[in-house]
Protein backbone atom coordinates (compact mmCIF):
# COMPACT_ATOMS: atom_id res chain seq x y z
CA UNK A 1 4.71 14.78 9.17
CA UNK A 2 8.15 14.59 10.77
CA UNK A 3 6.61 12.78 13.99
CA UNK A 4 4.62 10.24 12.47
CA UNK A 5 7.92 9.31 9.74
CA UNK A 6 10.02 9.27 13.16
CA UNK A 7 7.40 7.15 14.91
CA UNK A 8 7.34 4.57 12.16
CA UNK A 9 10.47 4.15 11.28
CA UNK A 10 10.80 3.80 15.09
CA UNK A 11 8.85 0.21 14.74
CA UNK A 12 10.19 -0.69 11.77
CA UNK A 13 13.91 -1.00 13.29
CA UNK A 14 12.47 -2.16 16.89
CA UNK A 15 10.57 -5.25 14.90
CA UNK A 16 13.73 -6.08 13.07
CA UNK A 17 15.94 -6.19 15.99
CA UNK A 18 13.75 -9.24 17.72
CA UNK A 19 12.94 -11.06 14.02
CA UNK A 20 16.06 -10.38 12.22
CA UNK A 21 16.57 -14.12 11.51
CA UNK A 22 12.27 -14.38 9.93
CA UNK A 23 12.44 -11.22 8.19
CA UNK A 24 12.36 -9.60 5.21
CA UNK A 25 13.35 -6.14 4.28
CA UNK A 26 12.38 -4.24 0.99
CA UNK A 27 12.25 -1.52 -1.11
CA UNK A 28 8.66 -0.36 -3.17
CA UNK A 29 7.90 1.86 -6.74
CA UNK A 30 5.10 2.59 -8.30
CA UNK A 31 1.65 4.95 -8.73
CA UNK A 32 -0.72 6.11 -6.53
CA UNK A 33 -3.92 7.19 -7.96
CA UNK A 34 -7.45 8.74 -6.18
CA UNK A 35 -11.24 7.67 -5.99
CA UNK A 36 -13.86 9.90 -4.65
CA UNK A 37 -16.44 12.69 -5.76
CA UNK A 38 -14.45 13.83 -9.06
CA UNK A 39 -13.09 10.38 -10.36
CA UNK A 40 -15.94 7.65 -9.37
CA UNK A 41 -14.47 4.70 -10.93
CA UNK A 42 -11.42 5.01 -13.38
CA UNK A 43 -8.83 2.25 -11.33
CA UNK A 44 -5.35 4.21 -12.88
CA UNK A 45 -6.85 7.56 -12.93
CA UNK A 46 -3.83 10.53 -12.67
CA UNK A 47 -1.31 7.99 -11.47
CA UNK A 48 1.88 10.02 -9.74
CA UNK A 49 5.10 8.48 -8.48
CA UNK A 50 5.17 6.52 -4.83
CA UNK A 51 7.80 4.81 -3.36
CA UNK A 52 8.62 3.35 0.32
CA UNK A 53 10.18 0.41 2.31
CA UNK A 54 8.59 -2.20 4.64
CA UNK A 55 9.84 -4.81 6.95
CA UNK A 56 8.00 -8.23 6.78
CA UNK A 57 8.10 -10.61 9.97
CA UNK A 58 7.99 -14.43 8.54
CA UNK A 59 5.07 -16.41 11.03
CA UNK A 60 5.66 -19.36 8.51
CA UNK A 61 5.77 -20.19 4.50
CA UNK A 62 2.18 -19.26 4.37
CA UNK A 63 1.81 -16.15 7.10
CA UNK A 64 3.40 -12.67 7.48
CA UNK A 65 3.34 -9.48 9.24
CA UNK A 66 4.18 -6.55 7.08
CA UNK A 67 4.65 -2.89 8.12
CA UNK A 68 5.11 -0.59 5.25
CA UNK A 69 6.00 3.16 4.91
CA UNK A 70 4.53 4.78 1.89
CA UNK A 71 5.03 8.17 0.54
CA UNK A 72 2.52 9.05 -3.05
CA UNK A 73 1.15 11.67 -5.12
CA UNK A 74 -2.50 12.15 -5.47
CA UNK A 75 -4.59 15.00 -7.63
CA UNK A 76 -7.85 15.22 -9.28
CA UNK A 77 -10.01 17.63 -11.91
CA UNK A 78 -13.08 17.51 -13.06
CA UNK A 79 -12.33 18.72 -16.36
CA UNK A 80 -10.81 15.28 -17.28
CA UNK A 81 -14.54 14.44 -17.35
CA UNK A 82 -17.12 14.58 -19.95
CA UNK A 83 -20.42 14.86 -18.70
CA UNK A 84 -22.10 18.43 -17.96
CA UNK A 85 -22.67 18.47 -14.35
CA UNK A 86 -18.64 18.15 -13.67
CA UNK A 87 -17.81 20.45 -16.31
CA UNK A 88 -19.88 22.88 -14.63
CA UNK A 89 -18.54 22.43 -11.65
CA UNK A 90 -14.85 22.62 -12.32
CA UNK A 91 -13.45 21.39 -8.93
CA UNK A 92 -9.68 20.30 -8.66
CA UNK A 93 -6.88 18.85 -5.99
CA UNK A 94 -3.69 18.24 -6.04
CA UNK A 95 -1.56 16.97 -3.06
CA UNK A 96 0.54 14.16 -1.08
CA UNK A 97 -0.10 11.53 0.74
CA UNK A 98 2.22 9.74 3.41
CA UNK A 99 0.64 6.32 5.30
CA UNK A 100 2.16 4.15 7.96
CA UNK A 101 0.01 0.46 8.07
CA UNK A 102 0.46 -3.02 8.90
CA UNK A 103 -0.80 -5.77 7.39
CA UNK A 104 -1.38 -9.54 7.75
CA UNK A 105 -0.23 -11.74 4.31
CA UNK A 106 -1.27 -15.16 3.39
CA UNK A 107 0.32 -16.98 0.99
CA UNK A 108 -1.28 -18.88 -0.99
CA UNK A 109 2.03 -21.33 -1.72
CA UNK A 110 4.69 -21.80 0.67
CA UNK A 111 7.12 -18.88 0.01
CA UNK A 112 10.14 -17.53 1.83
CA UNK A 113 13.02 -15.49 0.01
CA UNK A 114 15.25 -18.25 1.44
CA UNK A 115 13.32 -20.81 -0.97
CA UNK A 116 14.62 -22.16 -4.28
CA UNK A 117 14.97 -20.21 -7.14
CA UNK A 118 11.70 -19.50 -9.32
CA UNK A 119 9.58 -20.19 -6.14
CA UNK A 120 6.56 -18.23 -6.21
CA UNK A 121 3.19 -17.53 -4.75
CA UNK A 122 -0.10 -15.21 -5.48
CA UNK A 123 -1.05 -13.38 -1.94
CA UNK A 124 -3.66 -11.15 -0.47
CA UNK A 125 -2.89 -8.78 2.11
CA UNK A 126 -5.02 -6.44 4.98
CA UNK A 127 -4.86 -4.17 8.07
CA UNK A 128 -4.68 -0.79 9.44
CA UNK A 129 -2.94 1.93 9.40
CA UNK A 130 -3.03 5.36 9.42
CA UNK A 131 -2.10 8.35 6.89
CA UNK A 132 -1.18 12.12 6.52
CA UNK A 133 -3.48 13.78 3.77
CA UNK A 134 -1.59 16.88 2.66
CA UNK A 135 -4.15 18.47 -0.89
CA UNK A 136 -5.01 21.77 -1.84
CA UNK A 137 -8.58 22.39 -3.22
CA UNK A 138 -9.71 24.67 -6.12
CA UNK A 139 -12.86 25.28 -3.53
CA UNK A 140 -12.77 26.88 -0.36
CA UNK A 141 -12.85 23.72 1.74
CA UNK A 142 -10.44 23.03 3.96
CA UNK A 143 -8.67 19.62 4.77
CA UNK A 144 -9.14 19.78 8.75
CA UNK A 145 -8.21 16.73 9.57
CA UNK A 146 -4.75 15.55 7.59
CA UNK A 147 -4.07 12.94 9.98
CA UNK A 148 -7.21 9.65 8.75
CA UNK A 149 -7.38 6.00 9.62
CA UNK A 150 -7.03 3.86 7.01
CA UNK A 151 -8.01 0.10 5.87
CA UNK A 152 -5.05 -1.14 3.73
CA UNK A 153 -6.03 -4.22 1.35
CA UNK A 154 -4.23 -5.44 -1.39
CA UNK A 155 -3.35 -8.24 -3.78
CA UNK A 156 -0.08 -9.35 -5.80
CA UNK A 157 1.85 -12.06 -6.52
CA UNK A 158 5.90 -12.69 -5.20
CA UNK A 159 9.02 -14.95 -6.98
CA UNK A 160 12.18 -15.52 -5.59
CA UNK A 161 14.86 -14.42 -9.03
CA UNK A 162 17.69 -15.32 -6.66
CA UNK A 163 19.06 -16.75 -3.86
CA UNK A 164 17.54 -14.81 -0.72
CA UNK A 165 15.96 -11.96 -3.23
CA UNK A 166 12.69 -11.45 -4.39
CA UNK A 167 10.55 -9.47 -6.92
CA UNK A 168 7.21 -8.61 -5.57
CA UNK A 169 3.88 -7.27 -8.24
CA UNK A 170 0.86 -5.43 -5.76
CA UNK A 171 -2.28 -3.44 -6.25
CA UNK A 172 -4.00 -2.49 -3.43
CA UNK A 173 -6.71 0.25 -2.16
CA UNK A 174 -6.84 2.29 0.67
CA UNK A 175 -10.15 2.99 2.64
CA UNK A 176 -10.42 6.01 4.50
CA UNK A 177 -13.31 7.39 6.73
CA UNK A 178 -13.02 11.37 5.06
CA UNK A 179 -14.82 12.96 1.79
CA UNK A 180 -12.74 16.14 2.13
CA UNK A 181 -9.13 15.81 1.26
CA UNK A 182 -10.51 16.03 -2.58
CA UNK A 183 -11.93 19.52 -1.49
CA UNK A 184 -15.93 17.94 -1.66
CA UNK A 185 -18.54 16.55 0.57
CA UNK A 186 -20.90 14.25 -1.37
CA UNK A 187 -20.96 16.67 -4.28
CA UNK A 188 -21.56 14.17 -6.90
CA UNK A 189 -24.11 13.89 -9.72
CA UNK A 190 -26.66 11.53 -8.75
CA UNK A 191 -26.29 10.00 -11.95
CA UNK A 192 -22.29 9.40 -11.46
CA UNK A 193 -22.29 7.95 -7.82
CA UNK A 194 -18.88 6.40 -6.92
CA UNK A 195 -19.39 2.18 -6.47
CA UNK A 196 -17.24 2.75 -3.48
CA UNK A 197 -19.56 5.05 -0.86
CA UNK A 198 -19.18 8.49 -0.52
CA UNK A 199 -15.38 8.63 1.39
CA UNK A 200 -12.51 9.44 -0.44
CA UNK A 201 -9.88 6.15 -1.35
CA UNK A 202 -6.68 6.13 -2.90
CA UNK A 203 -4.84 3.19 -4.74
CA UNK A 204 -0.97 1.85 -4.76
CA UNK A 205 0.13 -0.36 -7.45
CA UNK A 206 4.06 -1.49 -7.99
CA UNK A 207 7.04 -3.55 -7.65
CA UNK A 208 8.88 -3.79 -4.74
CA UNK A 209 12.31 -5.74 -4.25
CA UNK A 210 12.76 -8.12 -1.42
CA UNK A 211 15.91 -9.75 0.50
CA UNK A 212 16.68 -11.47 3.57
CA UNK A 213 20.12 -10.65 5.12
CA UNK A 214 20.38 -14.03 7.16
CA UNK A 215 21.35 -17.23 5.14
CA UNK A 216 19.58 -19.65 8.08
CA UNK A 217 16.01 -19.24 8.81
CA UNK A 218 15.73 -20.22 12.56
CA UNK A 219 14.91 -24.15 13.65
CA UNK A 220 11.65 -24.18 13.41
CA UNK A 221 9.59 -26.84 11.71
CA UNK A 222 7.11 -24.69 9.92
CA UNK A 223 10.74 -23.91 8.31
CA UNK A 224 11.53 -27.39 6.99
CA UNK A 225 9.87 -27.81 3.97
CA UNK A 226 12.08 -24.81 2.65
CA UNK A 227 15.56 -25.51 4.36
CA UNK A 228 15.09 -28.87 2.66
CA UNK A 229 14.06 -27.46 -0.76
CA UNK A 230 17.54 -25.22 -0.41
CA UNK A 231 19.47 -28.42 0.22
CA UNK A 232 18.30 -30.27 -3.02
C-alpha cells in the first residue's frame, strides 16, 4: 500500500513540474459503492466515504490527461436482500479500496479553469489504472490477489464559480478482472445474475474542486479562444 501511494504520488508531482503552466490541480469527495455476486444492480448500494486528489494536464479546451489518486470504502451483505437464495446464504464483506488511474477527458464545450466565469461543459472520461483491494469475507475465501487492473470510466459535468476555480459533479465505474475481493466466485442465483458479468466493480460518485495556480495559459493557439474570452 505504502509503495504504490509513493509511486503515484511520484507521477503526479513529476507531470506537474513539465505542465505546470496547462494544468490543473484538485481535490475529490464523495461515495464509493460495490457491484458483484451479493448486490447485482442497486447503482448507490452501501455508499462509504472516498476522497483523493488528481492532477489534470490541459492538451486543449476540449482534451485532458487526468491522473487521479483515490482512496474508498466498499462492503456488502446479503441480508440487505430479499429473496431466499441470498438469505440462505448469508455472505458479507467489508473493506478498502485504494486505485491509482489515468484517464483521457473530452470536453464536450471548450473549458479551461482560466475561462470566464459560469463557463461550463458536460465530459466523459476513460483509462487504466490499477488498484489495491484490501476486504475481509464472512466465507473462507481469501483475497489473493489485492493488487487488480482496472478500467476507469466515468461521466460528469465541470463550471468555472470563479476566476481560475472550478466545481466538478462525476459518477463513474470501475471494471476489474477479479470475482473474489467480495469473498465469492460466481455464486449467484441464476435468477439474480448481475447485468455487468460475473467480476466484481465498484463505483465513485462526487464533487471535486479545481484550480489552476498560473494566471497565463502558455501561447498556444488552441489557447485563444479562452485568453480572449478572459479579456472581454
Amino acid at each position: 500500500m505504502k509503495k504504490l501511494t509513493g509511486i503515484l504520488l511520484f507521477i503526479l508531482l513529476s507531470l506537474s513540474v513539465f505542465g505546470q503552466r496547462s494544468a490543473d490541480y484538485g481535490i475529490l469527495g464523495g461515495v464509493t459503492s460495490y457491484l458483484g455476486d451479493i448486490n447485482t444492480n442497486r447503482l448507490f448500494y452501501r455508499p462509504l466515504p472516498a476522497g483523493g486528489i488528481f492532477y489534470r494536464f490541459n492538451l486543449n479546451p476540449r482534451q485532458s490527461i487526468r491522473a487521479n489518486i483515490l482512496l474508498g470504502g466498499l462492503q456488502g451483505n446479503d441480508l440487505d436482500f430479499n429473496n431466499n437464495f441470498q438469505q440462505s446464504r448469508n455472505q458479507s464483506f467489508s473493506g478498502l479500496v485504494a486505485e491509482g488511474v489515468a484517464q483521457f477527458e473530452f470536453n464536450f464545450l471548450p473549458y479551461s479553469t482560466q475561462g470566464k466565469r459560469w463557463n461550463y461543459t458536460p465530459y466523459i472520461a476513460a483509462g487504466i489504472g490499477i488498484a489495491y483491494l484490501n476486504t475481509n469475507s464472512s466465507s473462507s475465501l481469501i483475497n489473493d490477489k489485492p493488487f487488480q487492473p482496472i478500467v476507469p470510466f466515468s461521466l460528469g459535468f465541470k463550471v468555472n464559480i470563479y476566476k481560475n476555480l472550478g466545481i466538478e459533479a462525476e459518477y463513474g465505474f470501475r471494471k476489474t478482472f477479479y470475482d473474489k475481493f467480495d469473498g465469492l466466485i460466481d455464486n449467484v442465483d441464476p435468477h439474480h445474475k448481475a447485468w455487468l458479468h460475473n467480476n466484481d466493480w465498484y463505483s465513485f460518485a462526487g464533487i471535486a474542486f479545481t484550480w489552476k495556480i498560473y494566471n497565463k495559459l502558455v501561447g498556444c493557439p488552441a489557447f485563444k479562444d479562452v485568453d480572449e474570452s478572459r479579456r472581454r
